[in-house]
N, C-alpha and C. Protein backbone atom coordinates (compact mmCIF):
# COMPACT_ATOMS: atom_id res chain seq x y z
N UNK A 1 -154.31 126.26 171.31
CA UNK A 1 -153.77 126.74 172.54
C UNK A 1 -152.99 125.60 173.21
N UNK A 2 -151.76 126.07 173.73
CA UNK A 2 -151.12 125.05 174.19
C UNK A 2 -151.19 124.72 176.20
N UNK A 3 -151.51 123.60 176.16
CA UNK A 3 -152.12 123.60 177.83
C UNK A 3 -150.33 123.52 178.61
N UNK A 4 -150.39 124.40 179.27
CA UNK A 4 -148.89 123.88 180.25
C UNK A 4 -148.99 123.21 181.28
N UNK A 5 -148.60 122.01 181.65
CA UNK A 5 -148.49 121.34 183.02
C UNK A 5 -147.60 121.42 183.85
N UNK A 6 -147.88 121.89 185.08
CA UNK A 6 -146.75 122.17 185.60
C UNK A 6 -147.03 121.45 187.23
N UNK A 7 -145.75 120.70 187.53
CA UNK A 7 -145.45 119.99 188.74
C UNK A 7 -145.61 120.60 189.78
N UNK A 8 -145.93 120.15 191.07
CA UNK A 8 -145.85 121.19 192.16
C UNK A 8 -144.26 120.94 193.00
N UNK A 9 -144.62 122.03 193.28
CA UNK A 9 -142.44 121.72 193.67
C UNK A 9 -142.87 121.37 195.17
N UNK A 10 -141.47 120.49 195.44
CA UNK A 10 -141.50 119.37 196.48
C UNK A 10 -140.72 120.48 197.50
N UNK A 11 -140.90 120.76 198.81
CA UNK A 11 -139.91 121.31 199.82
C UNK A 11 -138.23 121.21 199.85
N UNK A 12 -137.79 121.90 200.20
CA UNK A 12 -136.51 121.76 200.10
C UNK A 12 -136.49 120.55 201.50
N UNK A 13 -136.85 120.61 202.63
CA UNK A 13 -136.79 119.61 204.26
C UNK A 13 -137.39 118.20 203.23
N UNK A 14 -138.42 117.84 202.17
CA UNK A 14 -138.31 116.76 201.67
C UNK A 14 -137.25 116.40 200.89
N UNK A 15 -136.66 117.04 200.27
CA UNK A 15 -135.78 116.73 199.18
C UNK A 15 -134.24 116.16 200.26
N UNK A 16 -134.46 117.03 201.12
CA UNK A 16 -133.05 116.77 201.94
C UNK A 16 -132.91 115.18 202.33
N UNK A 17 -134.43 115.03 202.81
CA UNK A 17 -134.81 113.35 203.17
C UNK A 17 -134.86 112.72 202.21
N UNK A 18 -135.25 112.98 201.19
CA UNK A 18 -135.18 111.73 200.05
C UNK A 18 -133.90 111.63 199.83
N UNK A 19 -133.25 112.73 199.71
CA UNK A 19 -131.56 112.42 199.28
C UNK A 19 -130.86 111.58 200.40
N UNK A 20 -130.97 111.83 201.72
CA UNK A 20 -130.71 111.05 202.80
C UNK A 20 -131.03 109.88 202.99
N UNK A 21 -132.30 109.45 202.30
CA UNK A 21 -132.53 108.00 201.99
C UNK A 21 -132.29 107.22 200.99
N UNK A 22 -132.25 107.91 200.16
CA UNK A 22 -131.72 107.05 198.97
C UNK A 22 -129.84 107.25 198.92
N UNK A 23 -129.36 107.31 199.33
CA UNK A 23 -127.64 107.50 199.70
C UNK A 23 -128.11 106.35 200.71
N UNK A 24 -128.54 106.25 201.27
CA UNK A 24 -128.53 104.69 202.63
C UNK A 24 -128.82 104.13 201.58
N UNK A 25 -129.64 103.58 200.79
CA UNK A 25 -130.02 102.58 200.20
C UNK A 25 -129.04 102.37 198.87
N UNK A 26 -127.92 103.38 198.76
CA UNK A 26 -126.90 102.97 197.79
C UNK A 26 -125.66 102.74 198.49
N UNK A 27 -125.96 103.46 199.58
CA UNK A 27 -124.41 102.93 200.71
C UNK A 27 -124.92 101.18 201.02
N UNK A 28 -126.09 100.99 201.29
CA UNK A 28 -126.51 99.07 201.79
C UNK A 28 -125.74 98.79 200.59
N UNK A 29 -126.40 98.69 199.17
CA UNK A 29 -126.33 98.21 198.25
C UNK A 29 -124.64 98.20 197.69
N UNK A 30 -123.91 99.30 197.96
CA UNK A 30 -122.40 98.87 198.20
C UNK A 30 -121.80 97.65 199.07
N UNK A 31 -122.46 97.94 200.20
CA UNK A 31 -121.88 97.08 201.56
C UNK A 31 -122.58 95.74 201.10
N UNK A 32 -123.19 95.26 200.73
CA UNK A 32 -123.92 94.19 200.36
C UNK A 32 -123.05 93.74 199.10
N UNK A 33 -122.47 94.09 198.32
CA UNK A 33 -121.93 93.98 197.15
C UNK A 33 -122.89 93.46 196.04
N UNK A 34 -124.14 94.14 196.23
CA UNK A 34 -124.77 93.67 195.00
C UNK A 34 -124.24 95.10 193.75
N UNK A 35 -125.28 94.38 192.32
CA UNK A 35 -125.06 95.94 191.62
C UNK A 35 -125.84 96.76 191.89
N UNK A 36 -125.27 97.82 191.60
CA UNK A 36 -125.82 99.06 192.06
C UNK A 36 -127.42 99.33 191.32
N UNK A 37 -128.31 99.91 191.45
CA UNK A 37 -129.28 99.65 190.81
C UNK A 37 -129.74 101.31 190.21
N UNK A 38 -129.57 101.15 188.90
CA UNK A 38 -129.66 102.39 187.89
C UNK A 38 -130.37 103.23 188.32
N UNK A 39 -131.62 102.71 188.75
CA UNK A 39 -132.63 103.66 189.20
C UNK A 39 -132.67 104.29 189.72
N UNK A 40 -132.04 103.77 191.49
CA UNK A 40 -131.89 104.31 192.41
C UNK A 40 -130.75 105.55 192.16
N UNK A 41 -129.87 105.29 191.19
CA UNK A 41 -128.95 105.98 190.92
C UNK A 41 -129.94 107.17 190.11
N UNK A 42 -130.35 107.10 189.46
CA UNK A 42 -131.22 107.96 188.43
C UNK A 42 -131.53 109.01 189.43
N UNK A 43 -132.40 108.24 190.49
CA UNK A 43 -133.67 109.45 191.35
C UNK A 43 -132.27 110.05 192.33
N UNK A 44 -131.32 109.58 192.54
CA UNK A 44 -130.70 109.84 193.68
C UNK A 44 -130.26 111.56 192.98
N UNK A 45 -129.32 111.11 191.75
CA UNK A 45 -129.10 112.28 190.98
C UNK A 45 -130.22 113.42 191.11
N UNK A 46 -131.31 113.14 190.38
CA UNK A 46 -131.93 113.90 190.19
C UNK A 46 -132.36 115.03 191.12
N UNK A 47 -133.06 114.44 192.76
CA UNK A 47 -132.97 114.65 193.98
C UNK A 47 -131.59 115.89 193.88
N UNK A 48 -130.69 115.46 193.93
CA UNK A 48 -129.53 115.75 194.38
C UNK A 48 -129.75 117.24 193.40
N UNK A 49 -129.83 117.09 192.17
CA UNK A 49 -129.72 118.44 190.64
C UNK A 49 -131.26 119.41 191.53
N UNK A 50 -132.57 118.58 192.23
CA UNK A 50 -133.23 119.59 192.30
C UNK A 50 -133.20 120.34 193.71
N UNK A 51 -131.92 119.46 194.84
CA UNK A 51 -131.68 120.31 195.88
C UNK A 51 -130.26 121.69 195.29
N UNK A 52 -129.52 121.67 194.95
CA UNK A 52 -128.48 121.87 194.20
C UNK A 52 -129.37 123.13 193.62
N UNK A 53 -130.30 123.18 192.86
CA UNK A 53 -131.05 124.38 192.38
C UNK A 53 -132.08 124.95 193.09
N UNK A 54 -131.85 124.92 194.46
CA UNK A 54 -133.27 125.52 195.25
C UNK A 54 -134.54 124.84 195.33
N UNK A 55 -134.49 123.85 194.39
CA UNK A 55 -136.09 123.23 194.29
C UNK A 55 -136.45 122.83 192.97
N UNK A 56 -136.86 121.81 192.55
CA UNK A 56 -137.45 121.56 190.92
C UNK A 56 -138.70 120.94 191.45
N UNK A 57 -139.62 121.06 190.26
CA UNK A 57 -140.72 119.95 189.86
C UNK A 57 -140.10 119.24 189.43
N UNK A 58 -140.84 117.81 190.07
CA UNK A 58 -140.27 116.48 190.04
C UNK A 58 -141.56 115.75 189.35
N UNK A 59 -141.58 114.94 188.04
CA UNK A 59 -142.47 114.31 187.74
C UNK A 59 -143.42 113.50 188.86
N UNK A 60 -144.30 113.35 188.39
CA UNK A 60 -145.21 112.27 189.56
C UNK A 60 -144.54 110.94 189.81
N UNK A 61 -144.23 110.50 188.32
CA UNK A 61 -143.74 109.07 188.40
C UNK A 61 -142.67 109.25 189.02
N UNK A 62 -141.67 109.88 189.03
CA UNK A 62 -140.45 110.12 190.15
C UNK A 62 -140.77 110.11 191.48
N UNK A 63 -142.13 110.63 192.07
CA UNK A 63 -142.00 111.22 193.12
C UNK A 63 -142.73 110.02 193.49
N UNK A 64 -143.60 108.91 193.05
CA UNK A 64 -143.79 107.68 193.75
C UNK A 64 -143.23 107.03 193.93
N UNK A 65 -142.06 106.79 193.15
CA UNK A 65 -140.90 106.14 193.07
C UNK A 65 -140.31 106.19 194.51
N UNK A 66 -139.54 107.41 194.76
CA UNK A 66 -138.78 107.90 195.77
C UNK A 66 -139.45 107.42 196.96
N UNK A 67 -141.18 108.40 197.11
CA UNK A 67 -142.19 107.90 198.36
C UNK A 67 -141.84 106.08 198.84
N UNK A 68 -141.92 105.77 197.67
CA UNK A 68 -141.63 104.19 197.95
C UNK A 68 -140.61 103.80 198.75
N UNK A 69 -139.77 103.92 198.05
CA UNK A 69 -138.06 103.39 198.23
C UNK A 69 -137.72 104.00 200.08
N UNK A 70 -137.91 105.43 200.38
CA UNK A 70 -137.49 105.94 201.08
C UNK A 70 -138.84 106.02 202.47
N UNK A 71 -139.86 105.48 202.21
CA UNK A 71 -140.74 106.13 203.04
C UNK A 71 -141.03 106.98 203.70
N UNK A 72 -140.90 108.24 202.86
CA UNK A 72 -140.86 109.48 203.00
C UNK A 72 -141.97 110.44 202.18
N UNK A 73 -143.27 110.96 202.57
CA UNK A 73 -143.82 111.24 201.23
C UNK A 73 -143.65 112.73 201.49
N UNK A 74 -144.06 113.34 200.40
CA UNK A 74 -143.83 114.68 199.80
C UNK A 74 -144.09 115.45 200.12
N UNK A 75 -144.01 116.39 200.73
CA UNK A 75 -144.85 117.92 201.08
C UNK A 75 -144.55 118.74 200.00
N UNK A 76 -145.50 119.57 200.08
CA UNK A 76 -145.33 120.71 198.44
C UNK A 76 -145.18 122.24 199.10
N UNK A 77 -144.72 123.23 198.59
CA UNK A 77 -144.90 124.49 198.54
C UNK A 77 -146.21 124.84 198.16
């Protein structure tokens, strides 16, 4: 039998904020002229693909990630 795991989906009012915070923290990181940092680029995307579709499950490790960076933590549906 195959077990399915499935993510709990993050709010659309969180997703709006994480995307809102992580765009500041790539707009600093422009204005600062450092390099841009992949990661941030990674979650920003992603954020961005699961507002863009109404909502995704977002891995855990993503979603501590983000909590971090943005100090913003998660509310679920």
């Amino acid at each position: 039998m195959i077990e399915e795991r499935t993510e709990p989906m993050v709010t659309h009012q969180t997703l709006a904020a994480w995307r809102a915070g992580l765009a500041k923290i790539r707009g600093d990181e422009r204005q600062r002229a450092v390099a841009l940092s992949l990661e941030t680029g990674r979650l920003l995307e992603t954020v961005g693909q699961a507002l863009a579709q109404g909502g995704a499950a977002l891995s855990s490790d993503d979603i501590a990630q983000i909590e971090a960076l943005t100090s913003v933590e998660a509310g679920y549906r």
